[in-house]
Protein backbone atom coordinates (compact mmCIF):
# COMPACT_ATOMS: atom_id res chain seq x y z
CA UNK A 1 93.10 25.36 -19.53
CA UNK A 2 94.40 22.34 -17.87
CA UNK A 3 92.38 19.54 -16.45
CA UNK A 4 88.92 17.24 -17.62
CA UNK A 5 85.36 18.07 -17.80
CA UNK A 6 85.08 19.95 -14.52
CA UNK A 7 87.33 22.79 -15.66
CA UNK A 8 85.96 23.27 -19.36
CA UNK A 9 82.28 22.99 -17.85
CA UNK A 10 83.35 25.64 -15.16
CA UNK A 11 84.99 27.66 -18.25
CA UNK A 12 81.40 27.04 -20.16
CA UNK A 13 79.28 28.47 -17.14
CA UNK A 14 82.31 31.15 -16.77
CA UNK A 15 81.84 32.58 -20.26
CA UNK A 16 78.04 32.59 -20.47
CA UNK A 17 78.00 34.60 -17.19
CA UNK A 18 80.35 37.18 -18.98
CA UNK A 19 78.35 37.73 -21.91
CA UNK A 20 75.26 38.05 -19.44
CA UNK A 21 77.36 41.12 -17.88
CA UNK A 22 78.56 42.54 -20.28
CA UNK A 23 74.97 42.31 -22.49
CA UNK A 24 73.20 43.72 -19.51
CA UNK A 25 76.18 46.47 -18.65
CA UNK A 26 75.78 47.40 -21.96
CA UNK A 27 72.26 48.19 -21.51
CA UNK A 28 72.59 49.74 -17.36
CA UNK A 29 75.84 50.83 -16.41
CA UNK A 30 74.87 50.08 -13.50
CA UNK A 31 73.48 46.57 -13.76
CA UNK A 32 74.58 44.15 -11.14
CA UNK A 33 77.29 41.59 -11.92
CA UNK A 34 77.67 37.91 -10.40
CA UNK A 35 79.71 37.42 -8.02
CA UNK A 36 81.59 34.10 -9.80
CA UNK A 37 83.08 36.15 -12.04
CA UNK A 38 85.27 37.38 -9.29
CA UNK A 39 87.54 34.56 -9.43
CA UNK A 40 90.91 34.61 -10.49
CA UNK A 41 89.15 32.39 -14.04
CA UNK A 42 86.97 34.88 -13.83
CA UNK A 43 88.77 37.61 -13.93
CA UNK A 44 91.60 35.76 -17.00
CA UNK A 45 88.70 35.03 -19.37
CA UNK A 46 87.67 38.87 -18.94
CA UNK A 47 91.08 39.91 -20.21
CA UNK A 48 91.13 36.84 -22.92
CA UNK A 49 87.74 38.67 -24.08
CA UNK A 50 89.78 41.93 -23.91
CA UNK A 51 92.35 40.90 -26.38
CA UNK A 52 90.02 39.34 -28.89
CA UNK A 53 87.68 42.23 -28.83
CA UNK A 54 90.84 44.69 -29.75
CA UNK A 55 92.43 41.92 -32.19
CA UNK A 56 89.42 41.34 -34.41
CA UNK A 57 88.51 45.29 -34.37
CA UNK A 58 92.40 46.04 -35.48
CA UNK A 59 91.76 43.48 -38.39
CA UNK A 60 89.07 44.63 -39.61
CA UNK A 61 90.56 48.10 -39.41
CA UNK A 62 89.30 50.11 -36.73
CA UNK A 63 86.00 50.33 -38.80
CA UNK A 64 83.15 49.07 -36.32
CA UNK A 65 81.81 52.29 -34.53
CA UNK A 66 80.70 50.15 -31.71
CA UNK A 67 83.96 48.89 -30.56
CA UNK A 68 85.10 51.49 -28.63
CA UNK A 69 81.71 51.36 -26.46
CA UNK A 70 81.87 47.29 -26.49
CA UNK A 71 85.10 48.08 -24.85
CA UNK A 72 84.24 50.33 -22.58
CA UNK A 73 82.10 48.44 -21.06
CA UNK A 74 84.19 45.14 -20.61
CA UNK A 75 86.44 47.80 -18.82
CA UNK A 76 83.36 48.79 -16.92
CA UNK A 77 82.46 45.04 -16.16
CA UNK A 78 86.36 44.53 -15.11
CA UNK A 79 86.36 47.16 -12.37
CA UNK A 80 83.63 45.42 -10.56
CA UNK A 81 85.12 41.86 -10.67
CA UNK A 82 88.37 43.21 -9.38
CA UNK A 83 89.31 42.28 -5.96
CA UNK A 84 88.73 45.53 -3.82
CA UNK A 85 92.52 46.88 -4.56
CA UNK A 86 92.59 49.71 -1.61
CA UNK A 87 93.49 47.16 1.04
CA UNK A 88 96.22 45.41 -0.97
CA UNK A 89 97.60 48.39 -2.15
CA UNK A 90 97.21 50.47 1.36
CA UNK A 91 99.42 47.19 3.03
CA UNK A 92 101.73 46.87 -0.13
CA UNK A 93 102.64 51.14 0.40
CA UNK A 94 103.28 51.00 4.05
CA UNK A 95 106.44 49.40 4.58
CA UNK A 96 109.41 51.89 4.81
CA UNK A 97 110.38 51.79 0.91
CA UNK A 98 106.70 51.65 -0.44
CA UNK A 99 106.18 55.07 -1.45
CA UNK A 100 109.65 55.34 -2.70
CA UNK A 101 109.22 52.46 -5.33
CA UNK A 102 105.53 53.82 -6.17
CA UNK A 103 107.03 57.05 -7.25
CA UNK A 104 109.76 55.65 -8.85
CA UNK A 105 107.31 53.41 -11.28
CA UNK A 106 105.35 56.77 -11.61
CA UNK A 107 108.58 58.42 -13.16
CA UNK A 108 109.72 55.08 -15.33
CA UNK A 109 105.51 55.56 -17.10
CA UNK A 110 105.75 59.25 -17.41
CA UNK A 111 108.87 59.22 -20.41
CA UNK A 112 106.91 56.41 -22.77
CA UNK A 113 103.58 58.17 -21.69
CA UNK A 114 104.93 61.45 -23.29
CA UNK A 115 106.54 59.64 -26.83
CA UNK A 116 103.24 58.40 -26.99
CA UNK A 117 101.53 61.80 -26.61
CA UNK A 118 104.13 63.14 -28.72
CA UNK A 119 103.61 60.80 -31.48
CA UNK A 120 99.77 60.45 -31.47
CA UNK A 121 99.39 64.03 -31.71
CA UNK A 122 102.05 64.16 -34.52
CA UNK A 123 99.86 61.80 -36.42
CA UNK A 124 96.50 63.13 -35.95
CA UNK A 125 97.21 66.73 -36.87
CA UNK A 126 98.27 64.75 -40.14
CA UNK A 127 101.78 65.91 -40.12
CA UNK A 128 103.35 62.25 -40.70
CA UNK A 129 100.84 61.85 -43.74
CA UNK A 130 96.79 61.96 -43.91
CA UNK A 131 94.11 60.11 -41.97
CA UNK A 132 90.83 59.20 -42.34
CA UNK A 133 88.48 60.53 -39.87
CA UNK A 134 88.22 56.70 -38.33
CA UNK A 135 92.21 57.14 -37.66
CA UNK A 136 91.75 60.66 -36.36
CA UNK A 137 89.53 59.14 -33.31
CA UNK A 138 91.21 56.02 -32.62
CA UNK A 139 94.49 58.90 -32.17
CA UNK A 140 92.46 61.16 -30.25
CA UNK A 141 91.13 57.82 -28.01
CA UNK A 142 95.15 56.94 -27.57
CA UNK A 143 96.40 60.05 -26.93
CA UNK A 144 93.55 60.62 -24.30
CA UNK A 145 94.24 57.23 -22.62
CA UNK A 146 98.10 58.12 -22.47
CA UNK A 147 97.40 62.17 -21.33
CA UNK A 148 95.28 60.40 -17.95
CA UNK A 149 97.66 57.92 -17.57
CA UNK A 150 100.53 60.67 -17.72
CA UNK A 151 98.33 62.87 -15.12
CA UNK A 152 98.20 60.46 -12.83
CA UNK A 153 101.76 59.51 -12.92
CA UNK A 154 102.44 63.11 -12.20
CA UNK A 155 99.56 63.08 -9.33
CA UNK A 156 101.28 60.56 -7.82
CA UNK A 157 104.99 62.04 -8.00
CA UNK A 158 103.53 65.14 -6.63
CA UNK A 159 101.18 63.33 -3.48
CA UNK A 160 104.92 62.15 -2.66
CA UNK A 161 105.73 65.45 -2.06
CA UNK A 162 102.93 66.62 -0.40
CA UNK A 163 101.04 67.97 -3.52
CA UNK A 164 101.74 71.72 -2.32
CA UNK A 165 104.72 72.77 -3.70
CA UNK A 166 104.72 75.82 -5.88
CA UNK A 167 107.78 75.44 -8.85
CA UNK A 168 108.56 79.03 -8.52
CA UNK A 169 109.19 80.14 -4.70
CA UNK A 170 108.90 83.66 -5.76
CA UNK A 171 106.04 85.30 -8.30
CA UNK A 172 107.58 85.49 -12.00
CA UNK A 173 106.25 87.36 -14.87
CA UNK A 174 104.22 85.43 -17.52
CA UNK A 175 101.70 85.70 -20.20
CA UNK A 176 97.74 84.26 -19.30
CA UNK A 177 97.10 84.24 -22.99
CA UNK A 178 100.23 82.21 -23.66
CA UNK A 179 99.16 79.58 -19.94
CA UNK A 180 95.45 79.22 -21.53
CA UNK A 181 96.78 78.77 -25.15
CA UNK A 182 99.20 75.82 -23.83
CA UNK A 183 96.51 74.37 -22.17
CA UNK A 184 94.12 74.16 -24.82
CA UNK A 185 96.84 72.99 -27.59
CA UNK A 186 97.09 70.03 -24.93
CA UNK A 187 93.84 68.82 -24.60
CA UNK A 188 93.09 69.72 -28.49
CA UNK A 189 93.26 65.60 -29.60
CA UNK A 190 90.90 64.92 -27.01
CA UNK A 191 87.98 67.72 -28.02
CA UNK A 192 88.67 66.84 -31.35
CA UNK A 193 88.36 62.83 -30.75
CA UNK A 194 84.62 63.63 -28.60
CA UNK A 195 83.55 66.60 -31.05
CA UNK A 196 83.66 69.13 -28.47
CA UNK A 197 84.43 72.88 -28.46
CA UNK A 198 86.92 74.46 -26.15
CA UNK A 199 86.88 77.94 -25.25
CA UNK A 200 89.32 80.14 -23.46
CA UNK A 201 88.78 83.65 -22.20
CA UNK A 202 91.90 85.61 -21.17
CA UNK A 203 91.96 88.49 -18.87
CA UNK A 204 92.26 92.56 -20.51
CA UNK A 205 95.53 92.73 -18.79
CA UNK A 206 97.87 89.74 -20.52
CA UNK A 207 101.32 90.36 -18.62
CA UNK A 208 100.98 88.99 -14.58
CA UNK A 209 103.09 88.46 -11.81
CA UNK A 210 102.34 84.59 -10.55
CA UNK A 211 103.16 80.90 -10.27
CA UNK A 212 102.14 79.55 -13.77
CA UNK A 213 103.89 76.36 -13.36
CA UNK A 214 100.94 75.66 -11.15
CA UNK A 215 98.39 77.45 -12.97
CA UNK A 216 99.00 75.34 -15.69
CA UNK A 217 98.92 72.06 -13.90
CA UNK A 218 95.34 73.13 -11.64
CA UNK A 219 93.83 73.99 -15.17
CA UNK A 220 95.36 71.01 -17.16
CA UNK A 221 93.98 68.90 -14.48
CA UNK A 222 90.48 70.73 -14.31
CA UNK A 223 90.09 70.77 -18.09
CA UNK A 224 90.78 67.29 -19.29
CA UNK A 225 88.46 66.10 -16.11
CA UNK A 226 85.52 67.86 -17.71
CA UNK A 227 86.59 67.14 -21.38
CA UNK A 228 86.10 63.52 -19.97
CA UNK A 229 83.04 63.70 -18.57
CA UNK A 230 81.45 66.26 -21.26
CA UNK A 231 79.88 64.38 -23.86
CA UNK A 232 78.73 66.83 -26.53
CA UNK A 233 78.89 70.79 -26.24
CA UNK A 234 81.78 72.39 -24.85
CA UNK A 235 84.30 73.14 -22.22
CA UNK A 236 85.92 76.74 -21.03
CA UNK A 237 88.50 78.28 -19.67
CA UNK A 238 87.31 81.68 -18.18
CA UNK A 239 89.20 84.50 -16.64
CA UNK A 240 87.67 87.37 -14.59
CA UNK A 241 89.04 90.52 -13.37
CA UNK A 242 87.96 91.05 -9.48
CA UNK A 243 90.37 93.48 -9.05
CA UNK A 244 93.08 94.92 -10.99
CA UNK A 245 95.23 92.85 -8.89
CA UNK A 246 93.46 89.52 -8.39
CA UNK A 247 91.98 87.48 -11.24
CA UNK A 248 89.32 84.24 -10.90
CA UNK A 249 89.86 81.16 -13.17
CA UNK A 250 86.69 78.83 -13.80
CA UNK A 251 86.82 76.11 -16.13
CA UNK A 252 83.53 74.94 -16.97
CA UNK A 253 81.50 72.49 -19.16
CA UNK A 254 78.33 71.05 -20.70
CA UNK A 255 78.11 67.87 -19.11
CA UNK A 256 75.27 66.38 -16.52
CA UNK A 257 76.97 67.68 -13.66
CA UNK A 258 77.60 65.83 -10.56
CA UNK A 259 76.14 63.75 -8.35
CA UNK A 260 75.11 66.09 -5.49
CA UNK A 261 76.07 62.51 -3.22
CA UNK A 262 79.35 62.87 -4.57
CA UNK A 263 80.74 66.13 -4.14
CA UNK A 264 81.62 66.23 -0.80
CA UNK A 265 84.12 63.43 -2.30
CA UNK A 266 85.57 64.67 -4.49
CA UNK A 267 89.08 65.36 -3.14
CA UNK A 268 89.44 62.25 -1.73
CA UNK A 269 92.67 60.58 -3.21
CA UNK A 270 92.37 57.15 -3.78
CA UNK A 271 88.57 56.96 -3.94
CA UNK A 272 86.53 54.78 -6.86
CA UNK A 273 84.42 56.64 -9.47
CA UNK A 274 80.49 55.48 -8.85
CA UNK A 275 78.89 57.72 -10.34
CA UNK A 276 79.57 59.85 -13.75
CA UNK A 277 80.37 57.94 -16.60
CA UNK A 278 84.47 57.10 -17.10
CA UNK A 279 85.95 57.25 -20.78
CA UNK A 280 89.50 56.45 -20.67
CA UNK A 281 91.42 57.71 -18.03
CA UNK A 282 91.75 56.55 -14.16
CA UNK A 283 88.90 58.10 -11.66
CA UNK A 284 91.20 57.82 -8.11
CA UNK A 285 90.60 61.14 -7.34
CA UNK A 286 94.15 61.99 -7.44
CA UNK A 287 94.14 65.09 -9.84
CA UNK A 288 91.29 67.33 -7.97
CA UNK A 289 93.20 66.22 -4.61
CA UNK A 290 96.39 68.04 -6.81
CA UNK A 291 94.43 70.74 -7.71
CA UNK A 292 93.10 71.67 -4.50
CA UNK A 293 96.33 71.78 -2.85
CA UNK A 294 98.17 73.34 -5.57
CA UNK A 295 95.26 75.51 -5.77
CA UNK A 296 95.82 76.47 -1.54
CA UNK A 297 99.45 76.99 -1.90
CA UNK A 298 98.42 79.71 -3.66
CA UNK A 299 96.63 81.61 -0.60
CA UNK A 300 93.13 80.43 -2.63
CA UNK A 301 90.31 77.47 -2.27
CA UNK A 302 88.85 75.60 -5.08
CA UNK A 303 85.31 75.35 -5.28
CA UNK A 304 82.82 73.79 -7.61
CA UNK A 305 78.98 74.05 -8.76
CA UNK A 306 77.35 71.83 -10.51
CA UNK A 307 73.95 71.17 -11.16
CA UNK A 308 71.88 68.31 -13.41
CA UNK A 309 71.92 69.49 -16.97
CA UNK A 310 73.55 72.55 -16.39
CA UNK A 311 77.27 71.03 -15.92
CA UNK A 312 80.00 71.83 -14.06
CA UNK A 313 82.11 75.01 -12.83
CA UNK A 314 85.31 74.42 -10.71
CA UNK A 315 86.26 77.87 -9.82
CA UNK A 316 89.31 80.12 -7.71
CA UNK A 317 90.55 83.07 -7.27
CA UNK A 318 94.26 84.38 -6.83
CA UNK A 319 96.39 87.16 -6.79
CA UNK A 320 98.16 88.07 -10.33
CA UNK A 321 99.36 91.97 -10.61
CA UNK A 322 99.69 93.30 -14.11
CA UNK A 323 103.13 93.81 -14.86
CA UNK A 324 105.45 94.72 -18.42
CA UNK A 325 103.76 96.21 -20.89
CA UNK A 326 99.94 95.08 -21.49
C-alpha cells in the first residue's frame, strides 16, 4: 500500500474489522458484517487473507482439519462485502453481443473444468499412486468445486438456448440402470469427500424408450444439489413404476430441508442463496431453473417436498415404454 499514516492506519482498522467478521461468521453464519469492509480495500485485504490462508495450509500439508471451514467462511464473509453484482451484470448482458460473449466464456471454462474433473478423480480413486485419507478429501473438495463450476457453465450455455431443448428430437432406446449408474459414478468423489451414502433404485423393467440425454442432466443437477447441502446420511436416486408405461424419478436426501420462505424461489435464475448452508459450488439458481425446463420439455413438472429434519425430495414423472428385451 502506497501513501503515509492515513492509509496504513485505515489498513490497521481494515484488518481488525475482518478478523471481527470472520471470528463472529465463524460462530453465526449469519452474523452481520460492517459495512467498511465493502470498499474496494476492503474487499483486496479479504482476498490477501484468502491467499495466505490457502498458502500456509498447502505448507503445512493440507493437515489442519479446520482449514477448509476457516475458508469457507472467508468465502461466506466475501459474498456479503461484494458489491450487489445483479445490476452490473444485468447492464453488462444487455447490449446486443452480451449474451453471446457470456456463453462463449461459459464454453472456454467447461474444457479445463473437465481435465480437472478428469484428473482429480484419477487421483483419488488412487490410480496415479496412493493417498492418504487427508489427500482423498482435499480431491474430493477440488473435484466438487470444479463439477459446480462445470454445471453452471453448462446452465448457462443451455439458458442461451432457452434451457428446453431435448438432445434427442425423437424417443431412443436406453438402459435406466446404465443413466443411474453414470450418475452416481459422477458424483462418487463428492459422497466420498462428505462421507455420505448414495443410493440408486432402478425400475423392474431396465430397457425404455426416452430422452436420457436429459434425464441425465435433470438428475445430475438434482443429485449433486442435495449431495451439497446433505451433510451426513445419504442421498437417492429412486425410480417408481406408475404404469407400465410411465415411470417417476425422485432424488432425495438427509439434509435439513428447506426453508419453507424459500421454495417458492427456487427456480429463479440468477437469485442469491440466503438460506441453506453453501459448500463449494455457486447457489444462482441456475441448475433447478435447467431442471425444471428440461424437466417440462418432457410433457412433466418438477416438484419438491421438503420438510425440517426430514430433507428433501425433488420428484417427476414421465413417460418411458419398456422396450428390447428386459
Amino acid at each position: 500500500m502506497q501513501g503515509g499514516g492515513a492509509d496504513g492506519a485505515e489498513v490497521t482498522e481494515l484488518l481488525v474489522l475482518l478478523a471481527d467478521a470472520v471470528r463472529l461468521r465463524q460462530a453465526d453464519p449469519a452474523a452481520a458484517v460492517d459495512r467498511r469492509l465493502c470498499s474496494l480495500l476492503g474487499r483486496r485485504l479479504l482476498d490477501l487473507l484468502r491467499t495466505e490462508v490457502v498458502r500456509g495450509w498447502t505448507k503445512n500439508g493440507g493437515a489442519d482439519a479446520q482449514m477448509p471451514a476457516l475458508l469457507e467462511t472467508i468465502e461466506r464473509v466475501r459474498e456479503v462485502i461484494e458489491l450487489d453484482w445483479e445490476p452490473y451484470f444485468t447492464s453488462q448482458l444487455s447490449g446486443p453481443d452480451g449474451l453471446e460473449l457470456l456463453v462463449e466464456v461459459a464454453h472456454d471454462l467447461r474444457s479445463p473444468l473437465t481435465s480437472i474433473l478428469f484428473l482429480a478423480e484419477t487421483l483419488q480413486r488412487g490410480q496415479s499412486g496412493p493417498v492418504n485419507e487427508v489427500q482423498r478429501r482435499q480431491l474430493g473438495l477440488i473435484y466438487g468445486a470444479a463439477l459446480g463450476l462445470s454445471s453452471v457453465a453448462s446452465d448457462v450455455i443451455e439458458l442461451a438456448r432457452g434451457g428446453d431443448q431435448l438432445a434427442e428430437k425423437e424417443a431412443v432406446p436406453f438402459s435406466v440402470t446404465a443413466l443411474l449408474g453414470s450418475v452416481r459414478d459422477i458424483v462418487w468423489p463428492i459422497a466420498e469427500e462428505k462421507r455420505l451414502v448414495v443410493r440408486v433404485l432402478p425400475p423392474r423393467a431396465d430397457h425404455r424408450l426416452g430422452h436420457p440425454v436429459a434425464l441425465s442432466r435433470v438428475l445430475l443437477n438434482l443429485t449433486t444439489n442435495a449431495l451439497k447441502f446433505t451433510e451426513e446420511g445419504y442421498v437417492e436416486i429412486v425410480t417408481r413404476e406408475t404404469s407400465p408405461a410411465r415411470v417417476e424419478f425422485a432424488v432425495r436426501d438427509s439434509g435439513r430441508g428447506i426453508d419453507p420462505a424459500v421454495v417458492n424461489i427456487l427456480y429463479q435464475p440468477f437469485r442469491r442463496s440466503t438460506g441453506r448452508r453453501r459448500l463449494c459450488f455457486s447457489d444462482t439458481g441456475l441448475g433447478l431453473t435447467m431442471c425444471r425446463r428440461l424437466v417440462q420439455a418432457m410433457d412433466s413438472e418438477l416438484q419438491v417436498e421438503t420438510r425440517p429434519g426430514w430433507g428433501t425430495r425433488f420428484f417427476f414423472e414421465v413417460d418411458l415404454p419398456p422396450c428390447g428385451p428386459q
